[in-house]
Protein backbone atom coordinates (compact mmCIF):
# COMPACT_ATOMS: atom_id res chain seq x y z
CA UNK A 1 -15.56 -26.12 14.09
CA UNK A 2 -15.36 -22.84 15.58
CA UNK A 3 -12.97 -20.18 15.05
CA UNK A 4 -10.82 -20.80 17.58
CA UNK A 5 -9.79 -24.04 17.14
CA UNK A 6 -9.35 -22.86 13.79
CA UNK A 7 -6.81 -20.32 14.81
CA UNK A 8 -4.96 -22.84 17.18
CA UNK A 9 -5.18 -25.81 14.08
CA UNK A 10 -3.47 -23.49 12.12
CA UNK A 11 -0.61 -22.42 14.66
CA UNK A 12 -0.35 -25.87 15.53
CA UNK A 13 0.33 -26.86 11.52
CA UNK A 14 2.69 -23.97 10.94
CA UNK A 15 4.57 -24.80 13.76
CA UNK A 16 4.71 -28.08 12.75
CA UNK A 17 6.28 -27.31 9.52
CA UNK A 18 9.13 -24.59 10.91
CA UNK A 19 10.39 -27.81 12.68
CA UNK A 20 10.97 -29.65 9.14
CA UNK A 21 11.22 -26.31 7.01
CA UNK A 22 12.63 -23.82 9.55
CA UNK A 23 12.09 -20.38 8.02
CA UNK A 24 13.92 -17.09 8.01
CA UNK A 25 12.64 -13.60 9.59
CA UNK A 26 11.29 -11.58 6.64
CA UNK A 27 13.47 -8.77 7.26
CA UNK A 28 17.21 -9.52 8.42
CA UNK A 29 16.97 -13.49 7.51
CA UNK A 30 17.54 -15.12 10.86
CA UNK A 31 16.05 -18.24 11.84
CA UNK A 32 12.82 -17.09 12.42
CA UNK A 33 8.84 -18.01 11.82
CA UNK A 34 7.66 -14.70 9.83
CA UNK A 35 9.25 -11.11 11.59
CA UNK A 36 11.97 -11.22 14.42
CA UNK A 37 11.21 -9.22 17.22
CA UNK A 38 13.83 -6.87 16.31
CA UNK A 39 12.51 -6.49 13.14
CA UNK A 40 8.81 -5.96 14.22
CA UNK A 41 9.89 -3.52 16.74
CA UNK A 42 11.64 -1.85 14.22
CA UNK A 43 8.74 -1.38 11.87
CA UNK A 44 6.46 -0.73 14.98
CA UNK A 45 8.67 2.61 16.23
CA UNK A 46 8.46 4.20 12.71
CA UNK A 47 7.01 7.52 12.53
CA UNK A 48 4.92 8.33 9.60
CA UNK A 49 6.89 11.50 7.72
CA UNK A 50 5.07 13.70 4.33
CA UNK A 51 6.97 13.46 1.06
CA UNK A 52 6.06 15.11 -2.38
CA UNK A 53 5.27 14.22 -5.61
CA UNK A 54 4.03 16.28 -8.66
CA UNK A 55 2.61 18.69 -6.18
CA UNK A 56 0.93 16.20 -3.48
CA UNK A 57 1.63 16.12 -0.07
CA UNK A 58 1.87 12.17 0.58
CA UNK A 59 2.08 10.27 4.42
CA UNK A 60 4.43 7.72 4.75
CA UNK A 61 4.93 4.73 6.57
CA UNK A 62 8.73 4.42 6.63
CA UNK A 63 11.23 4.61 4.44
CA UNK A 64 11.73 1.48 1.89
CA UNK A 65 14.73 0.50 2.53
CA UNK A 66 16.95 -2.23 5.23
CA UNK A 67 14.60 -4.81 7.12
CA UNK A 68 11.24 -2.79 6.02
CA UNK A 69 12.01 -3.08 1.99
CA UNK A 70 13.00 -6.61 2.63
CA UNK A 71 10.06 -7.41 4.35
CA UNK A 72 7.69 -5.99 1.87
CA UNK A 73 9.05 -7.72 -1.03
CA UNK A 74 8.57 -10.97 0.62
CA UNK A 75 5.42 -10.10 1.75
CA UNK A 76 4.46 -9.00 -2.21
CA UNK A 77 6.40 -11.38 -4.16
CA UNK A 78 7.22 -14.34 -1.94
CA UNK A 79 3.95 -15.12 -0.29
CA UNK A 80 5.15 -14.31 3.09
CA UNK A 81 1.35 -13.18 4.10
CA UNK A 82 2.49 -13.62 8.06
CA UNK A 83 4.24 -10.31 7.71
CA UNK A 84 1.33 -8.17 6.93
CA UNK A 85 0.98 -7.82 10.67
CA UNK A 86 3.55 -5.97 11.61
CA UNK A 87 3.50 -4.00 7.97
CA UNK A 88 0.24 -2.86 8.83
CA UNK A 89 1.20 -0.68 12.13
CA UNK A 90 3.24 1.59 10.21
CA UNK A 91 0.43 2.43 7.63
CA UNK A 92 -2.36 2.83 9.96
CA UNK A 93 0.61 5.31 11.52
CA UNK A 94 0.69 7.51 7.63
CA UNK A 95 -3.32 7.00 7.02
CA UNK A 96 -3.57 8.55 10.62
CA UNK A 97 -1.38 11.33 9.79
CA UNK A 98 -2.79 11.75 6.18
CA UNK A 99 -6.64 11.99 8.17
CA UNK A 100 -5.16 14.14 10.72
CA UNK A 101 -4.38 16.98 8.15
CA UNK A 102 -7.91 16.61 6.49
CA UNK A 103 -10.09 19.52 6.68
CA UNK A 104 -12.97 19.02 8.72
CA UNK A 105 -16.42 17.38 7.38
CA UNK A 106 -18.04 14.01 6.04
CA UNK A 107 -16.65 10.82 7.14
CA UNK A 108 -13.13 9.77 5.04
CA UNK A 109 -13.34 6.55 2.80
CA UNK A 110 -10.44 4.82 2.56
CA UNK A 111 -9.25 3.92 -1.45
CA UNK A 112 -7.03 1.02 -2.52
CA UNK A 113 -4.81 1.30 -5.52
CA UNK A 114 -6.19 -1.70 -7.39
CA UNK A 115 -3.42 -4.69 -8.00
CA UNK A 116 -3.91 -5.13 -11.66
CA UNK A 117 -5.34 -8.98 -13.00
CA UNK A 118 -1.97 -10.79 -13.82
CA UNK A 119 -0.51 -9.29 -9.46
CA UNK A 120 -3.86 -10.50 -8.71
CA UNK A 121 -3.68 -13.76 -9.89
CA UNK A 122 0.33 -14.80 -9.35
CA UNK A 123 -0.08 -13.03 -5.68
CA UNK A 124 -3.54 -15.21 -5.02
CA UNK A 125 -4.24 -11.54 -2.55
CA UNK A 126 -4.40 -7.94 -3.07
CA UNK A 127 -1.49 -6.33 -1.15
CA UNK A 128 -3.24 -3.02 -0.01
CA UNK A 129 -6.18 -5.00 0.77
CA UNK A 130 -4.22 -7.42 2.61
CA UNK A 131 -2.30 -4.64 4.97
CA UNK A 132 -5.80 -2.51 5.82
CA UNK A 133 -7.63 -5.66 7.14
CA UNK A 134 -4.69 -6.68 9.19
CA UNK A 135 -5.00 -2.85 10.54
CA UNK A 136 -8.46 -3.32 11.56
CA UNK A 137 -9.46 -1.05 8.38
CA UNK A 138 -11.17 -1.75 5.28
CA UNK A 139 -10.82 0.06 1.62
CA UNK A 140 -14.03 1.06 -0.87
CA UNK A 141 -13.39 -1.09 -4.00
CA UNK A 142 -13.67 1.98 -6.29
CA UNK A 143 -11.28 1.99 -9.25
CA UNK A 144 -10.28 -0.42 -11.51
CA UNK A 145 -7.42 -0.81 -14.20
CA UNK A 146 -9.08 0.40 -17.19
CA UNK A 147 -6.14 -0.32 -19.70
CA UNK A 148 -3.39 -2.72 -19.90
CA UNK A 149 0.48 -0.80 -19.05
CA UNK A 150 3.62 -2.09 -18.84
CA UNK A 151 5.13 -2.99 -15.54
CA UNK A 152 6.42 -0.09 -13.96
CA UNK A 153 9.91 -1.27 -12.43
CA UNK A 154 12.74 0.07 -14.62
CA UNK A 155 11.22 2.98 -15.81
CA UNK A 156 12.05 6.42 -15.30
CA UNK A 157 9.66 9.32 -14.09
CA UNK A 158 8.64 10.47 -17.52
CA UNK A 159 7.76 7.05 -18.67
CA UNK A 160 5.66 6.07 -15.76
CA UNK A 161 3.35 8.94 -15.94
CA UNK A 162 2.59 8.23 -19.81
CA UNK A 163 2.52 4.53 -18.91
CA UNK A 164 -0.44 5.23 -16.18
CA UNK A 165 -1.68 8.22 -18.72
CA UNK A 166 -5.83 6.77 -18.54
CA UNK A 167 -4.89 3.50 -16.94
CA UNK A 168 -7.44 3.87 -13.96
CA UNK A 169 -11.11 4.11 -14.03
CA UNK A 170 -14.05 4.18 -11.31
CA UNK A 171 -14.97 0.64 -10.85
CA UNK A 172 -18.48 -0.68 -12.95
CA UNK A 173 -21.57 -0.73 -11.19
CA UNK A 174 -20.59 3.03 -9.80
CA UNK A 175 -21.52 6.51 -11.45
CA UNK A 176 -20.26 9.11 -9.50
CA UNK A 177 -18.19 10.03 -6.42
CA UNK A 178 -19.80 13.13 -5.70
CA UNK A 179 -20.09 14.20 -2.01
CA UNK A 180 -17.49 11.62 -0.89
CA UNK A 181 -14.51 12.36 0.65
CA UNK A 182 -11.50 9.75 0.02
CA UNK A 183 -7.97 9.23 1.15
CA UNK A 184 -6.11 7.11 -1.12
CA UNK A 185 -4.02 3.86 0.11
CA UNK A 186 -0.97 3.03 -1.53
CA UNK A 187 2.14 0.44 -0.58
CA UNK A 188 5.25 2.18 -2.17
CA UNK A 189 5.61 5.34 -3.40
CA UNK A 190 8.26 5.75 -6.06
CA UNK A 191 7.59 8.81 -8.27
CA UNK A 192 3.95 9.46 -7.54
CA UNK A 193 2.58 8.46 -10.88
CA UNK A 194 0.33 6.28 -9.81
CA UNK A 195 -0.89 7.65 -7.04
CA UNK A 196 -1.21 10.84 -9.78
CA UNK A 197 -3.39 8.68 -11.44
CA UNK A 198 -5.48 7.24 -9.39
CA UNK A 199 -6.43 10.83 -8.15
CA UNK A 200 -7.13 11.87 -11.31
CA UNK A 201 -9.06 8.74 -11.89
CA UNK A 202 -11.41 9.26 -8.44
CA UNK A 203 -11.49 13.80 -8.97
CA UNK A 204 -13.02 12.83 -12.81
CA UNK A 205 -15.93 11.06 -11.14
CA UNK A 206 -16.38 13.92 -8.91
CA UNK A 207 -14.70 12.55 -5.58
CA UNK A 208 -13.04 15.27 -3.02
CA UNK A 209 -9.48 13.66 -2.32
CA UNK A 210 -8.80 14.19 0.74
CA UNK A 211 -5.38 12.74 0.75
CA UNK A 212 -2.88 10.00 -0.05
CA UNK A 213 -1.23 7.61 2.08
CA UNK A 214 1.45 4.88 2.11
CA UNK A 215 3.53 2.65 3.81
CA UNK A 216 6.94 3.05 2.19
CA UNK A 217 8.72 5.77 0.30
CA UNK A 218 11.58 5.29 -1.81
CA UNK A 219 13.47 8.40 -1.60
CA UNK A 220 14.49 9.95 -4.66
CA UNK A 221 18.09 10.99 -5.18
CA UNK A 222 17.38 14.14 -7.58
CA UNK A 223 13.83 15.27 -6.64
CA UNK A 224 12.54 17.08 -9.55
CA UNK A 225 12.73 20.90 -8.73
CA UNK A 226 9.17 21.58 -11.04
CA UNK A 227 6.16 20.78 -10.56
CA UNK A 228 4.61 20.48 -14.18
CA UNK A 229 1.57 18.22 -14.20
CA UNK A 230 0.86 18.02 -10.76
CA UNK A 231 -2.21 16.32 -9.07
CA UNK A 232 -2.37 18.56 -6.12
């Protein structure tokens, strides 16, 4: 069976179940298969902005919040796959900033923040992953959770950083990172502590980090006026 059929089998099926389990737009809730136009168009006229955290200059998406945060929870926690579509068009928009403002030289590899093993297995999917492949792009599978941590909802922006302190490692089977130039792909930036530690994680085993990229921010109502610790 080739892969168009395929593609029109599965239309044809999802379709088919809207009619007896009509579902809701991802991001405002009306009756709608996966993103309302308004919704998509929404996400699709976002322009990627920089934000900073512990002294690194991070590309972003949009801003998580309205239609966009609502979208991206469903798409994370709800199994709402058919939204990583339109997700994806504001990322590729902040990983073609983030490249943009890369000094000249080698070719940039794109770097996922690994979902840890329990995300991995309730989700079925790897979120980053997911978004880059509907964007045409593709991540290196170099680090790897190298600890267990707590979860890191609820917790303030002390606690995450020693809660990621180590967490991260470069993934088995490679020994160094030297000569390689990487930009780092996150979904959601809170306080920058793991994106802190993943760059810590991919500098130790002699990678150049070229940047750090996102597709939502969640704007912080007291940035931190210092800088201590930073990854930049």
């Amino acid at each position: 069976m080739n892969s168009a059929l395929n593609a029109a089998l599965r239309t044809a099926l999802a379709e088919a179940v809207a009619v007896f389990a009509p579902s809701e737009c991802v991001g405002c809730g009306r009756p709608e298969r996966g993103l309302c136009p308004d919704c998509a168009a929404s996400l699709a006229a976002s322009v990627a902005h920089p934000a900073e955290r512990l002294g690194q200059r991070v590309w972003c998406g949009l801003d998580y919040a309205g239609p966009a945060r609502r979208a991206l929870l469903a798409f994370k926690d709800a199994g709402r796959t058919e939204a990583a579509r339109p997700l994806a068009v504001p990322l590729a928009a902040a990983i073609a900033a983030a490249v943009a403002e890369a000094p000249a030289g080698a070719p940039i590899e794109l770097v996922c923040v690994p979902s840890d093993a329990a995300a991995l297995r309730r989700r079925g999917y790897h979120p980053v992953g997911s978004l880059l492949a509907a964007a045409g792009l593709r991540g290196a599978p170099l680090l790897a959770h190298a600890a267990s941590h707590r979860d890191q909802v609820g917790l303030g922006r002390g606690a995450r950083r020693d809660n990621l302190d180590g967490a991260l490692r470069l993934r088995r089977g490679t020994d160094s990172l030297a000569g390689r130039r990487l930009l780092l792909v996150d979904d959601i930036l809170t306080t920058g502590a793991t994106a802190a530690e993943a760059v810590r994680a991919l500098r130790a085993a002699g990678g150049t980090v070229c940047g750090v990229a996102v597709l939502a921010e969640t704007r912080l109502r007291n940035p931190p006026a210092e800088t201590r610790g930073t990854f930049g």
